[in-house]
Protein backbone atom coordinates (compact mmCIF):
# COMPACT_ATOMS: atom_id res chain seq x y z
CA UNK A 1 62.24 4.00 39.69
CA UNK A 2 63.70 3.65 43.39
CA UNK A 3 63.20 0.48 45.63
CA UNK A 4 60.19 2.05 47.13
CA UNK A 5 58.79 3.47 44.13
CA UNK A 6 58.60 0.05 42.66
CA UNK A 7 57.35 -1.86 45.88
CA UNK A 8 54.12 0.73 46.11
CA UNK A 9 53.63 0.58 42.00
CA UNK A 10 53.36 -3.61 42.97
CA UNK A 11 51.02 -2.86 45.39
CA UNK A 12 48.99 -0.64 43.65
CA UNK A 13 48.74 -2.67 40.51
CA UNK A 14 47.99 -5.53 43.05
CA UNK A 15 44.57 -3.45 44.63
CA UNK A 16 43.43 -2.21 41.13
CA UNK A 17 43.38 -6.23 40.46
CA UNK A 18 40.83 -6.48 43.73
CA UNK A 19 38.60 -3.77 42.85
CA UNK A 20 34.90 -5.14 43.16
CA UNK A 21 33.10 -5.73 39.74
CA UNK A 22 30.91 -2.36 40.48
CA UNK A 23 34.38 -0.38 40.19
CA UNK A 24 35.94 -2.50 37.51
CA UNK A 25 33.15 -2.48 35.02
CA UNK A 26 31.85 1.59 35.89
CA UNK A 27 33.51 2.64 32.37
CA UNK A 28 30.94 0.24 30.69
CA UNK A 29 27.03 1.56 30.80
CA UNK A 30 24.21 -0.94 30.71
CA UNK A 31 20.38 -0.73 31.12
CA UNK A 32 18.50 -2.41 33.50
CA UNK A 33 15.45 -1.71 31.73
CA UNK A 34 16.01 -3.28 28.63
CA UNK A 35 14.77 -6.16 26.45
CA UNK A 36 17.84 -7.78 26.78
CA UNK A 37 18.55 -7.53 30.10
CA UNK A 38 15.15 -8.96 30.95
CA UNK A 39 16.51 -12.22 28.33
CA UNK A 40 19.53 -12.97 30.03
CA UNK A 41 18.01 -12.66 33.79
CA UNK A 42 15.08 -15.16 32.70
CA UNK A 43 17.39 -17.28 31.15
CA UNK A 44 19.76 -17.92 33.86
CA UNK A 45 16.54 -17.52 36.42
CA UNK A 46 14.91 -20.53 34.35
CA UNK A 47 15.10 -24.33 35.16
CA UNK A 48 18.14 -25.71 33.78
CA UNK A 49 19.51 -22.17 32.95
CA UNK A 50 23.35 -21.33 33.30
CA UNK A 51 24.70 -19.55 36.17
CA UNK A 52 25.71 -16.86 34.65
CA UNK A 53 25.54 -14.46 31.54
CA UNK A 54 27.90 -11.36 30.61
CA UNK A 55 27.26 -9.40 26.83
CA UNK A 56 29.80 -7.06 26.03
CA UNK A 57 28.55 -4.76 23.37
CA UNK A 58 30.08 -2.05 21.67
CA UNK A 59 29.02 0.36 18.85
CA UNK A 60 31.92 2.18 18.36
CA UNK A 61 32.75 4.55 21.15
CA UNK A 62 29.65 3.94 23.02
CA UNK A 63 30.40 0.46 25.41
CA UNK A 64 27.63 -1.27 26.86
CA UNK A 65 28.11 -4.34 29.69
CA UNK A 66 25.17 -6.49 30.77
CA UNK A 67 25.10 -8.77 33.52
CA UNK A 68 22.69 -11.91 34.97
CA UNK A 69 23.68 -14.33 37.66
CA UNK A 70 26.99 -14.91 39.08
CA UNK A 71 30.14 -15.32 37.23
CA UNK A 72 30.79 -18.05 39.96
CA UNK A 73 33.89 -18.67 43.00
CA UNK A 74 32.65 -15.68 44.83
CA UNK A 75 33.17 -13.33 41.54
CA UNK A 76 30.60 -10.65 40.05
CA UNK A 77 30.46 -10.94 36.29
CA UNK A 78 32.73 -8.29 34.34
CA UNK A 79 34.30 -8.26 30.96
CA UNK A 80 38.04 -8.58 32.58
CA UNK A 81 37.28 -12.34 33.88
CA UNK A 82 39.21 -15.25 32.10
CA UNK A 83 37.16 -18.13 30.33
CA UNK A 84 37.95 -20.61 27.85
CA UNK A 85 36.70 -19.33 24.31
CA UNK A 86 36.22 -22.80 23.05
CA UNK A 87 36.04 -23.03 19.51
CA UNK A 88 35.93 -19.22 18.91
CA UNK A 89 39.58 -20.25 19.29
CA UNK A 90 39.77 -21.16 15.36
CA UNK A 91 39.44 -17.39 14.85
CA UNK A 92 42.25 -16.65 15.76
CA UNK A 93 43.90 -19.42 13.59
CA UNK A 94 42.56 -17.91 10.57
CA UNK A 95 43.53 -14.63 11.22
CA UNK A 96 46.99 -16.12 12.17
CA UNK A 97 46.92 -17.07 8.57
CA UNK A 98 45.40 -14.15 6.79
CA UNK A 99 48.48 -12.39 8.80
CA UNK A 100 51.44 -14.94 7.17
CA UNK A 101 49.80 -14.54 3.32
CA UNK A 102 52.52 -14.18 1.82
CA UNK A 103 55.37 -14.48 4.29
CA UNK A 104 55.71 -18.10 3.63
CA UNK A 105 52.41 -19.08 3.57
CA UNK A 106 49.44 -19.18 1.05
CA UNK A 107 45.49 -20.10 1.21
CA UNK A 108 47.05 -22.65 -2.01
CA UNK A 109 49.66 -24.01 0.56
CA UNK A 110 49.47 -27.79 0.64
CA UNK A 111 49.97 -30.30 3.73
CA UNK A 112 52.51 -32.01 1.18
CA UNK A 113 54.21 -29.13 0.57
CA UNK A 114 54.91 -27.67 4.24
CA UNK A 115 54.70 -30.58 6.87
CA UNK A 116 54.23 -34.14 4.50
CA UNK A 117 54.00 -37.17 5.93
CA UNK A 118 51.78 -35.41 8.60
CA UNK A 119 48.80 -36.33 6.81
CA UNK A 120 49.15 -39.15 4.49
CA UNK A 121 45.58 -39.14 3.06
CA UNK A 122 46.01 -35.37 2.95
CA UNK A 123 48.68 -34.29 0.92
CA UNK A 124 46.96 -32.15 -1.65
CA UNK A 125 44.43 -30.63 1.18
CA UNK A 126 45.07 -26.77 1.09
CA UNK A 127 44.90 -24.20 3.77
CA UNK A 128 41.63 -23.17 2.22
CA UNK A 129 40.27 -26.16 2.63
CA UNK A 130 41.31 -26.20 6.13
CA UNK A 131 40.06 -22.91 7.08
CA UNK A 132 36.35 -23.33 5.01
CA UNK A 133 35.92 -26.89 6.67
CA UNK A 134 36.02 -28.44 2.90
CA UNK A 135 39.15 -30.96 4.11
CA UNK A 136 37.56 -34.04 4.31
CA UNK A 137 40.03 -34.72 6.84
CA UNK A 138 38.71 -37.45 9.57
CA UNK A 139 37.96 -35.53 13.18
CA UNK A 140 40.28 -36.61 15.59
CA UNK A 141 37.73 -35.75 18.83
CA UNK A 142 35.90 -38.98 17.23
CA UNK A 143 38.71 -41.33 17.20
CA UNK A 144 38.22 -43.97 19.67
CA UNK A 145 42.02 -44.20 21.02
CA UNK A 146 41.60 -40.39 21.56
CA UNK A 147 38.36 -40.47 23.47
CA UNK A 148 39.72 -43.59 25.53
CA UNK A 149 43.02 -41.81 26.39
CA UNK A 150 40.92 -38.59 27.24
CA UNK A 151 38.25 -40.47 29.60
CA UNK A 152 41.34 -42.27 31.48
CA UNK A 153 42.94 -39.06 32.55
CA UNK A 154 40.90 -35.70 31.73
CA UNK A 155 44.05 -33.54 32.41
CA UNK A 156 46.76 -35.29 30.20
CA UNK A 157 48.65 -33.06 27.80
CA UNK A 158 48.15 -33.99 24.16
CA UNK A 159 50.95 -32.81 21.85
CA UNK A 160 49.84 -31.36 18.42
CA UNK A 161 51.31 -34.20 16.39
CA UNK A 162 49.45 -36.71 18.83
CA UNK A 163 46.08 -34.71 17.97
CA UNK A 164 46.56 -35.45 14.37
CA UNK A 165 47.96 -38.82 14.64
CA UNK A 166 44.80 -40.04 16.30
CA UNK A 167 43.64 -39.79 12.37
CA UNK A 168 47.31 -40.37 10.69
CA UNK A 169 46.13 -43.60 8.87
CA UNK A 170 42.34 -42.32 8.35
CA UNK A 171 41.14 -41.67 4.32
CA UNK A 172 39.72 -38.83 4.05
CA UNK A 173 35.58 -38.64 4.41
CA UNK A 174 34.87 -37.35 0.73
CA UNK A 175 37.37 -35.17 -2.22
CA UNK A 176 38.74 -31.94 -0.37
CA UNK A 177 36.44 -29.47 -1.30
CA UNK A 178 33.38 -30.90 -2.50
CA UNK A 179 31.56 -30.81 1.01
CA UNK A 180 31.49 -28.71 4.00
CA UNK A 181 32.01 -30.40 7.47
CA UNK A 182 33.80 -28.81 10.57
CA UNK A 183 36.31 -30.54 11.67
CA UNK A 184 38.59 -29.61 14.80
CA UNK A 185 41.17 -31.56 13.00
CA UNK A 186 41.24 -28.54 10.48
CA UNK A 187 42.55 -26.08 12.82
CA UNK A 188 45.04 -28.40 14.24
CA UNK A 189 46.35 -28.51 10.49
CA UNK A 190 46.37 -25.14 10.20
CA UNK A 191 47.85 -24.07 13.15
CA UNK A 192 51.20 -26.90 12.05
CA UNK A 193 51.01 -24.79 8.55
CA UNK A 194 51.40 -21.32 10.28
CA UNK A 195 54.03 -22.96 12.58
CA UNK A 196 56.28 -23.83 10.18
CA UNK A 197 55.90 -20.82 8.04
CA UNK A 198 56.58 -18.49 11.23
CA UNK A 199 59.13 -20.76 12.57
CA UNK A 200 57.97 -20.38 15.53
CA UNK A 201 55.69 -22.64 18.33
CA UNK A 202 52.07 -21.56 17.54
CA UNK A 203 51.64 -20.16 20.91
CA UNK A 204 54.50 -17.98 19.91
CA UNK A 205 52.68 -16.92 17.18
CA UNK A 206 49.20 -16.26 18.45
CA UNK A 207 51.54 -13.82 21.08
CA UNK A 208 53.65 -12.19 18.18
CA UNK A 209 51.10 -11.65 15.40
CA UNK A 210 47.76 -11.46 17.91
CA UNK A 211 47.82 -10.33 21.17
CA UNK A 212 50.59 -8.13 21.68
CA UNK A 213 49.54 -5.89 18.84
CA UNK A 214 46.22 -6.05 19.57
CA UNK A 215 46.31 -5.04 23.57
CA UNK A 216 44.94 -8.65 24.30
CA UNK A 217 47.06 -8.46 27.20
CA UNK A 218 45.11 -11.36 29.50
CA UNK A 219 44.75 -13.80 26.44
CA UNK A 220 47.00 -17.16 26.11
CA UNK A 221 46.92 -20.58 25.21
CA UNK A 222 47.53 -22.57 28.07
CA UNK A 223 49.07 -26.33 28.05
CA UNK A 224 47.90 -27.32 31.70
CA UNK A 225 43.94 -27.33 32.82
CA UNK A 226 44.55 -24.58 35.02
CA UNK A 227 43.37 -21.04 34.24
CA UNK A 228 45.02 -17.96 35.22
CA UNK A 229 43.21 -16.05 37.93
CA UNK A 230 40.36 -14.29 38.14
CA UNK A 231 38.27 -16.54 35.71
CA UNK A 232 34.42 -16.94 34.58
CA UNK A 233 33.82 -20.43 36.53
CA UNK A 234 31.97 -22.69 33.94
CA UNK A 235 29.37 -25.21 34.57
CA UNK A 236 27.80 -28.46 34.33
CA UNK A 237 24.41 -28.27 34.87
CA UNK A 238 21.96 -31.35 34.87
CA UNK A 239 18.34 -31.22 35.84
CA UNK A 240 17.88 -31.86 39.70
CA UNK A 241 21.60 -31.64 40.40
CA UNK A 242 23.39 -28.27 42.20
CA UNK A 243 25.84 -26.53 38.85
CA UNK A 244 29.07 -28.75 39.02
CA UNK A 245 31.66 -26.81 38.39
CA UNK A 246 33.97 -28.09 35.64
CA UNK A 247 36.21 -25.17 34.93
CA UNK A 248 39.31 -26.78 35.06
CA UNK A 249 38.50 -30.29 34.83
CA UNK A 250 39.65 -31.04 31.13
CA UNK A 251 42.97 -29.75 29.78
CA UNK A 252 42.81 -27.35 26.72
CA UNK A 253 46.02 -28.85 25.47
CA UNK A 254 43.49 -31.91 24.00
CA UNK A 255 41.72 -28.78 21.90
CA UNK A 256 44.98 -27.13 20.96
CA UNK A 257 44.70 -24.08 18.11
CA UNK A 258 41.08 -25.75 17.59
CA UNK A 259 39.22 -24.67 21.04
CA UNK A 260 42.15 -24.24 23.82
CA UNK A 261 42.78 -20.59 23.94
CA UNK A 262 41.77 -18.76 27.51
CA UNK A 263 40.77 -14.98 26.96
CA UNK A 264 38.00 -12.01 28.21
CA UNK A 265 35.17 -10.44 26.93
CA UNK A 266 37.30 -7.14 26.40
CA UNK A 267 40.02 -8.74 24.67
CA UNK A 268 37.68 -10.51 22.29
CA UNK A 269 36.27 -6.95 21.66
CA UNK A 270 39.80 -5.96 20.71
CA UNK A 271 40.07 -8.74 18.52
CA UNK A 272 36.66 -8.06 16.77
CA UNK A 273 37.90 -4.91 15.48
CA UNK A 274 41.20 -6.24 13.56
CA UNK A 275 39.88 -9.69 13.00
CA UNK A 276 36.39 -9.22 11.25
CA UNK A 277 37.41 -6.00 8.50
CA UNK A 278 40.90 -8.40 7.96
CA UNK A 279 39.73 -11.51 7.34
CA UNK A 280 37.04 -9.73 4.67
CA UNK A 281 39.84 -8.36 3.31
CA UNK A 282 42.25 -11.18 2.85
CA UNK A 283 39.26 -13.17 1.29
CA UNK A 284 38.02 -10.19 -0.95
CA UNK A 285 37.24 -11.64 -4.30
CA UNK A 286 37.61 -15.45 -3.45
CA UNK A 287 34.80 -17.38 -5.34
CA UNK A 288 32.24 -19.22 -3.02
CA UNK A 289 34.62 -17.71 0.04
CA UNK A 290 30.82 -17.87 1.75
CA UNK A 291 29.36 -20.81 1.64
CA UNK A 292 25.82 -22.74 3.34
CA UNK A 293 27.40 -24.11 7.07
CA UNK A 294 27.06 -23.15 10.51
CA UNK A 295 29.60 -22.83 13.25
CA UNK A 296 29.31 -25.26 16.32
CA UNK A 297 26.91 -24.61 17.77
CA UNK A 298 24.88 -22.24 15.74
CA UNK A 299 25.10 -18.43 15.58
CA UNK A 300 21.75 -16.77 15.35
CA UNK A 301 19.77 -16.16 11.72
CA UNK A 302 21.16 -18.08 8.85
CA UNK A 303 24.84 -19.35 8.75
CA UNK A 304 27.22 -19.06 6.10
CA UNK A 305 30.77 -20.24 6.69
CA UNK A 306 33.60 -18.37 5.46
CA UNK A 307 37.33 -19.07 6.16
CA UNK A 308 37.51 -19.05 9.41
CA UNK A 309 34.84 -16.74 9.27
CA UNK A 310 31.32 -16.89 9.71
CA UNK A 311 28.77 -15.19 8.27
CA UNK A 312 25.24 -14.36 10.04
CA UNK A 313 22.41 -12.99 8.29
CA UNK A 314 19.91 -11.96 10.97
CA UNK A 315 16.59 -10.06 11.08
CA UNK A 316 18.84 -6.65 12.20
CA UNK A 317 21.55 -7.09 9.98
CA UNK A 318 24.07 -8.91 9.09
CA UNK A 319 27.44 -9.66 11.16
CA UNK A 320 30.64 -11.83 11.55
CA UNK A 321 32.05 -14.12 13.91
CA UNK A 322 32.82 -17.42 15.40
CA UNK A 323 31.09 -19.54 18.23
CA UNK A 324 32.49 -21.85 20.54
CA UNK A 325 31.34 -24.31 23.39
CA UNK A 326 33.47 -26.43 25.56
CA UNK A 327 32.29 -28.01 29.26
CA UNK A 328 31.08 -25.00 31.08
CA UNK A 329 31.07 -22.27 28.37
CA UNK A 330 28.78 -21.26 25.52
CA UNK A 331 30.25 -18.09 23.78
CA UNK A 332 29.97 -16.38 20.46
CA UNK A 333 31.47 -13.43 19.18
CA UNK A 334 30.41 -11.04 16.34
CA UNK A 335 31.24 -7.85 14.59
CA UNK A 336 29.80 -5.78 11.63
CA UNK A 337 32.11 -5.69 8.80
CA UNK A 338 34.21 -2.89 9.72
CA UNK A 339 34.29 -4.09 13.10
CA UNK A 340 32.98 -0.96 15.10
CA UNK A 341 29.95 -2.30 16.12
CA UNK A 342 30.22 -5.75 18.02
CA UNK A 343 28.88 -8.26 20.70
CA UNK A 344 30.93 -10.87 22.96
CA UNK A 345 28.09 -12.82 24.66
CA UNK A 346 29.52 -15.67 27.38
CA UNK A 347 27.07 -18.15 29.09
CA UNK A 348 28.70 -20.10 31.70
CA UNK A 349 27.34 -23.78 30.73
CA UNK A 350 27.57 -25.66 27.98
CA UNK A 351 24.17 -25.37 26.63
CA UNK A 352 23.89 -25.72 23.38
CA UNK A 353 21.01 -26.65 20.46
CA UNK A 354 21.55 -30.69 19.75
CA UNK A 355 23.43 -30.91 22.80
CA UNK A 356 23.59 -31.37 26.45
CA UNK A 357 21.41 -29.23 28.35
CA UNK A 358 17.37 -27.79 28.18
CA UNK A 359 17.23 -27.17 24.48
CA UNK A 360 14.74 -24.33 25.43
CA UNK A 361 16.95 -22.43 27.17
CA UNK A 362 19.84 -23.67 24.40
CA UNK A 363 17.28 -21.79 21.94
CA UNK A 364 16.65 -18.89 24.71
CA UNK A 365 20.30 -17.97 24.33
CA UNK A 366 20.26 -17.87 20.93
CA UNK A 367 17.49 -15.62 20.84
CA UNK A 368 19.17 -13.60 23.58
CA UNK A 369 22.55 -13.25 20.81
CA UNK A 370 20.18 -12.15 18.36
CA UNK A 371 18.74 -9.27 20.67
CA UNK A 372 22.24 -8.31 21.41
CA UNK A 373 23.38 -7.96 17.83
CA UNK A 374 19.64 -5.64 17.19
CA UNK A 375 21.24 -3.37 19.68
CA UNK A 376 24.80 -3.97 18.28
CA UNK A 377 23.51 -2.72 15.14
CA UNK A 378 21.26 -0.48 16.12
């Protein structure tokens, strides 16, 4: 390609970047008339509501994209825009491992065994254990030097040995595998397991085994608060108080291969289709590789947690996935089992059930999830 070849491709690929949401998103059909459309514009139209909702939905050739509010900065909502995925990120960490089986790496592989003296307490913890939230493993977002160190400077990098040395000295909360309780120190175990047995940096990785073969070409895990442009601005919002936006205000490096990754509603919909049928797979004749336990926060209908899985038994059907919620963004993800049929729904506050936030419009989203999965499904 000749000097001026190149200089108009930049500047083409430049434009195509600028194109107004109504262009961008005209490949995806939606309707205005529906029962969820109608949820998602009451919800973000209600008092303490979020800003903005986007639900990506496809059933397999047929893509659907449905909009409410304002994806913030000036920006329509569309499925291209950046967010943080929050804890969806430990997803991707088990289908990281489901990906190493046997290249170095086990769901019998021990902390002892690949990185001791990590853990102390944790020695004979497996990557089962890890992935199913059976540890026992203290959580390190709990550990008073952690929160102090986090309060004094929001932005500060955290290293992934610091993460886990915030617990280094901790026992463990009960025998690895008699209980179920997620843990983000789990995932940050994990993701030191898959490191070693790749040999690689884990953000290395997520890019070999994840995104590049999946087309997730606008998907990373960032080390600084700052989010690639354009991004889904996420929210504060408190009663009586205009939405604060909070998008960049903590840095993901403190969340790691537990909740830090940055991605889009289409690339999760890539993901969906590899990560759901794979990690049924890989877990295929495990016993109790389902067991009572729900993500954080909830999905809709009754939870079951998997390895790194979730499972979601609702009145349309039932589905797999992950949820995730970190200051400004609610999101869950969900595919049948083969992975054709799916829903990415993004809200752009941290409203959650227990949590911050109107619980009745934390319940109205989950509602809203359910109706997109009934027309996931349908």
């Amino acid at each position: 390609m000749g000097g001026r070849q190149l200089i108009f491709a930049t500047v083409v690929v430049a434009l195509v970047s600028l194109l107004p949401a109504s262009s961008a998103a005209a490949k995806f059909k939606t309707d205005p008339d529906s029962h969820l459309q109608r949820q998602i514009e009451a919800i973000v139209g209600s008092k303490g509501g979020p800003p903005g909702i986007s639900v990506l939905i496809r059933r397999r050739g047929h893509k659907e994209f449905f909009r409410a509010g304002s994806a913030g900065g000036g920006l329509l909502l569309r499925p291209e825009l950046r967010f943080r995925i929050a804890s969806v990120s430990k997803a991707f960490n088990a289908y990281v491992a489901a990906k190493l089986l046997n290249r170095g790496l086990s769901f019998n592989t021990t902390l002892g065994s690949s990185i001791p003296g990590t853990l102390p307490a944790a020695e004979a913890v497996t990557l089962r254990q890890l992935l199913q939230h059976t540890s026992g493993l203290a959580e390190y977002i709990q550990a008073p030097a952690f929160v102090e160190q986090l309060t004094a400077d929001p932005k500060r990098y955290f290293s992934p040995t610091e993460l886990t040395g915030f617990v280094r000295d901790a026992p463990l909360e009960f025998a690895p595998g008699s209980k179920y309780h997620y843990s983000d120190t789990d995932n940050i175990a994990a993701a030191l397991l898959e490191e070693k047995a790749f040999g690689v940096p884990y953000q290395q990785v997520l890019a070999k085994l994840v995104f590049e073969p999946l087309g997730m070409a606008y998907s990373s895990l960032p080390v600084t608060p700052r989010i690639p442009r354009p991004f889904l601005h996420g929210f504060d919002v408190a009663p009586g108080k205009k939405p604060e936006d909070v998008s960049e205000l903590l840095n993901p490096a403190g969340a790691w291969a537990s909740g830090g990754i940055v991605s889009t509603s289409l690339d999760l919909s890539y993901f969906l289709r590899s990560y759901v049928p794979t990690m049924l797979r890989a877990t295929q004749g495990l016993t109790g590789r389902f067991r009572p336990g729900s993500s954080s926060p909830p999905g809709p209908g009754k939870n079951f947690a998997g390895l790194g899985i979730f499972r979601y038994h609702t009145g349309c059907g039932t589905v797999y996935g992950h949820t995730g919620s970190f200051p400004g963004y609610r999101v869950f993800i969900a595919a049948s089992a083969d992975g054709e049929r799916s829903v990415v729904f993004v809200a752009n506050a941290q409203i959650v059930p227990g949590g911050e936030g109107s619980q009745k419009v934390a319940k109205a989203i989950t509602e809203a999830q359910a109706a997109a999965l009934c027309r996931a499904l349908s």
